[in-house]
C-alpha atoms as a PDB file:
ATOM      1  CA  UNK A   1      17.605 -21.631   5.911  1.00  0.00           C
ATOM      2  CA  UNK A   2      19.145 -20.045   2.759  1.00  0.00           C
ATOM      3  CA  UNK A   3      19.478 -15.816   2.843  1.00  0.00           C
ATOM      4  CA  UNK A   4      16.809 -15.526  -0.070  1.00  0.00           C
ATOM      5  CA  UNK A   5      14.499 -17.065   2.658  1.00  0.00           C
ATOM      6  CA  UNK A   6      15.587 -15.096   5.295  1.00  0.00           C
ATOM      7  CA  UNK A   7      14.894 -12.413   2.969  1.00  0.00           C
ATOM      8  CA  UNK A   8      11.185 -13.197   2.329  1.00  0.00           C
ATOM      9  CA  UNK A   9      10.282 -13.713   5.493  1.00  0.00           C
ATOM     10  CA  UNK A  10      11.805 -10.646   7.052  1.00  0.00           C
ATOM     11  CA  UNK A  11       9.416  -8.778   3.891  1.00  0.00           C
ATOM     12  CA  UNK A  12       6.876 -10.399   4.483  1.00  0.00           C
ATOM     13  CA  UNK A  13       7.038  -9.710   8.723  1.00  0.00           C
ATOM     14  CA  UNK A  14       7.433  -5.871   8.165  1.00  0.00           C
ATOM     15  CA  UNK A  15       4.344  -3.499   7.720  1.00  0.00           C
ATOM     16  CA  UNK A  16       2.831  -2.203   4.488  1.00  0.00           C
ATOM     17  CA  UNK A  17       2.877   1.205   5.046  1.00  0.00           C
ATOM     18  CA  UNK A  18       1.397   2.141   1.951  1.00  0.00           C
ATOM     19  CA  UNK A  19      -1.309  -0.448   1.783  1.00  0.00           C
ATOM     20  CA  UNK A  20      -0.622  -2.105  -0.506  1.00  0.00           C
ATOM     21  CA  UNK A  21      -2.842  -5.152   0.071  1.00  0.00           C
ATOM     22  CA  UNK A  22      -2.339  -6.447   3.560  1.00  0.00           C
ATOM     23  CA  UNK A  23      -5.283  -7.877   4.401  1.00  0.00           C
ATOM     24  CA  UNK A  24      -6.664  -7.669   8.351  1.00  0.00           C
ATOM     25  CA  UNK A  25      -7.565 -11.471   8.854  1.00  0.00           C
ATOM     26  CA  UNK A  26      -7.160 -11.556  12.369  1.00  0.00           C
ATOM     27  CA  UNK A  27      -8.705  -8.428  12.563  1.00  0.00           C
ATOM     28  CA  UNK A  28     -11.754  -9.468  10.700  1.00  0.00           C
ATOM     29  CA  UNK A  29     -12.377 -12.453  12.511  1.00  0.00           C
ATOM     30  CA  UNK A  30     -12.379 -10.800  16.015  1.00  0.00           C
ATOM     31  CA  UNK A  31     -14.866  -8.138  15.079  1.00  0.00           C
ATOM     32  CA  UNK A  32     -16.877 -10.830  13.600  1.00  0.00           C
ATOM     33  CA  UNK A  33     -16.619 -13.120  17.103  1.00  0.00           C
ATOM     34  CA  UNK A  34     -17.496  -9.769  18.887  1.00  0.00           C
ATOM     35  CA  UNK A  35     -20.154  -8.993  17.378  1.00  0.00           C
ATOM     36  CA  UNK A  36     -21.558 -12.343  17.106  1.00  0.00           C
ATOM     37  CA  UNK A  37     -21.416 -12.697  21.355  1.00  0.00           C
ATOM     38  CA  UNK A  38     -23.170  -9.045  21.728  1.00  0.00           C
ATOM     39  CA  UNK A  39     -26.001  -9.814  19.047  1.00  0.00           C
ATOM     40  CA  UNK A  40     -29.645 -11.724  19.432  1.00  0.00           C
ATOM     41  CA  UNK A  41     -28.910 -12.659  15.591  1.00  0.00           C
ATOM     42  CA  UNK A  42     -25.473 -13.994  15.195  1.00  0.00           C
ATOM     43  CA  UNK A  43     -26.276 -15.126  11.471  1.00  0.00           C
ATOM     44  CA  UNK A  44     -27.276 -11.145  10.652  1.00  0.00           C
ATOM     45  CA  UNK A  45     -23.467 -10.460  11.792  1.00  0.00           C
ATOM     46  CA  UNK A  46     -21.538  -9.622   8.150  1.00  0.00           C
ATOM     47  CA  UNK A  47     -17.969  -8.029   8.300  1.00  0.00           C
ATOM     48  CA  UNK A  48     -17.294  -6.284   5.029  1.00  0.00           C
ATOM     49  CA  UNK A  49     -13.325  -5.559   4.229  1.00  0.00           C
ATOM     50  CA  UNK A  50     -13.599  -2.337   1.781  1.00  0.00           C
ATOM     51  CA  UNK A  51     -10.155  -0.498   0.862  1.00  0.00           C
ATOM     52  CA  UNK A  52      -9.892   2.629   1.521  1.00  0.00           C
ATOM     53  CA  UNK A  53      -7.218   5.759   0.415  1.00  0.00           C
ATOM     54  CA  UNK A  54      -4.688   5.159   3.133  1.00  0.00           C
ATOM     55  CA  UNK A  55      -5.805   1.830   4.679  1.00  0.00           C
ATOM     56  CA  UNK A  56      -8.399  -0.634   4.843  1.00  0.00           C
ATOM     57  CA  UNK A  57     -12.092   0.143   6.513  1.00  0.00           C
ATOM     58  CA  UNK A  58     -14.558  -2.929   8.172  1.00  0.00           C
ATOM     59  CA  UNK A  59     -17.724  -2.588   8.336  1.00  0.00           C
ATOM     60  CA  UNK A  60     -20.057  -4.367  10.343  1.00  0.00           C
ATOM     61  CA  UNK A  61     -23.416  -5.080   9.381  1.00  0.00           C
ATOM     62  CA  UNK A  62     -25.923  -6.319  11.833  1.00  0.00           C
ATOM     63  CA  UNK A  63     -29.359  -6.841  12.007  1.00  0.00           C
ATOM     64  CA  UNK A  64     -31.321  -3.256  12.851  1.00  0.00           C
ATOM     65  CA  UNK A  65     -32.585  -4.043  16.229  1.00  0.00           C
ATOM     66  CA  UNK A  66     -29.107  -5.127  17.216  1.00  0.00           C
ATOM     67  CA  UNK A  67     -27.353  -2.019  16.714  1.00  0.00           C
ATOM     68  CA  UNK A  68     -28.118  -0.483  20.233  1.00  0.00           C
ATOM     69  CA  UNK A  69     -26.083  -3.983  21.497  1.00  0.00           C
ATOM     70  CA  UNK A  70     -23.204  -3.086  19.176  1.00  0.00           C
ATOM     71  CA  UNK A  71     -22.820   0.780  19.527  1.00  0.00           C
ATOM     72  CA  UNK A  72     -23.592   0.793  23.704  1.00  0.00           C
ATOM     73  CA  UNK A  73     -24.399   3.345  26.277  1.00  0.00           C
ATOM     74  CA  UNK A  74     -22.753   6.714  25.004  1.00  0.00           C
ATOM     75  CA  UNK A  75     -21.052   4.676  22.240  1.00  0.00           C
ATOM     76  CA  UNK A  76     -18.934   3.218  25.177  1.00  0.00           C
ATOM     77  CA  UNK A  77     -18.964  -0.725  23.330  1.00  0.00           C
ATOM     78  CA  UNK A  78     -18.500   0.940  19.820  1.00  0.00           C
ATOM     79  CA  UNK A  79     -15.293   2.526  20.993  1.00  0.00           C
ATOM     80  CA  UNK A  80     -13.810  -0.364  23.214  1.00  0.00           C
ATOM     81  CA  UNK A  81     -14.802  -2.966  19.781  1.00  0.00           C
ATOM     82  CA  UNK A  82     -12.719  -0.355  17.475  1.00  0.00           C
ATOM     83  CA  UNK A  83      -9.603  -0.646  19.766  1.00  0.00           C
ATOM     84  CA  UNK A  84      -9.726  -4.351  20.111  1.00  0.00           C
ATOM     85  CA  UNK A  85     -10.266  -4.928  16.156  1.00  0.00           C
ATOM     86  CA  UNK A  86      -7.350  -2.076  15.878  1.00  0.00           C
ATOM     87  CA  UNK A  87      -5.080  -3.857  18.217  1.00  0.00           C
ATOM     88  CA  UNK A  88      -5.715  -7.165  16.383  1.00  0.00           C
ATOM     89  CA  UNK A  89      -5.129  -5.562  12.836  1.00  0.00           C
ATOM     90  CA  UNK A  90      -1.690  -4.132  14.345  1.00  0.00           C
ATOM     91  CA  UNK A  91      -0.803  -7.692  14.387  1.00  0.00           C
ATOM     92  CA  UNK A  92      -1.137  -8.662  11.027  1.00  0.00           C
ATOM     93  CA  UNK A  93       0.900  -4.856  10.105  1.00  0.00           C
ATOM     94  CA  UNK A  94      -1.886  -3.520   9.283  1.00  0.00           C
ATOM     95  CA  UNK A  95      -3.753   0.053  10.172  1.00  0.00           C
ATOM     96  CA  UNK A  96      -7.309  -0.410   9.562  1.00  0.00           C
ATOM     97  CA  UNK A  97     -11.075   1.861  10.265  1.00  0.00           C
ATOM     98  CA  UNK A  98     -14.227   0.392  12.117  1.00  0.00           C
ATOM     99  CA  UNK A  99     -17.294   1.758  10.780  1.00  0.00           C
ATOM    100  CA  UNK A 100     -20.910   0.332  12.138  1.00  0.00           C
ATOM    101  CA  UNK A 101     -23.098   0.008   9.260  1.00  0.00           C
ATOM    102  CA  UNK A 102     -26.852   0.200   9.625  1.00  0.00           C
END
């Protein structure tokens, strides 16, 4: 491996502090799969990637009888789906918000 590919991939490893369009895929996808187990209508589930000012935002969209399922008992299950989505975005170097959409 040459030192211009060393380079690139070391760049493209390292986060984007200012946000500059990393995109949370693995992020994305485990919200969606999370919300999709919780729901009675999986096919309702939508995960919207918006950008925000410092970092990108989710939201989920489900249908509006499914919300209880998604937000939980004190908003117990909202706060424990943030933290898993967060910990996935930290792996593609990203910060990103979780926002539950009605």
């Amino acid at each position: 491996m040459s030192e211009e590919d060393l380079a690139s991939e070391d760049s493209a490893n390292q986060q984007d502090p200012a946000g500059s369009g990393a995109r949370p895929v693995q992020a994305t996808a485990v919200l969606e799969h999370i919300a999709r187990s919780l729901v009675e209508t999986p096919d309702s589930v939508r995960v919207e990637v918006v950008d925000g000012p410092s970092h990108p935002r989710l939201n989920l969209y489900v249908a509006q009888g499914d919300m209880g399922r998604i937000i939980g008992k004190r908003g117990r299950m909202a706060s424990a789906i943030r933290i898993v989505t967060r910990a996935a975005a930290a792996r593609d170097g990203v910060e990103i918000d979780v926002e539950f959409v009605d």
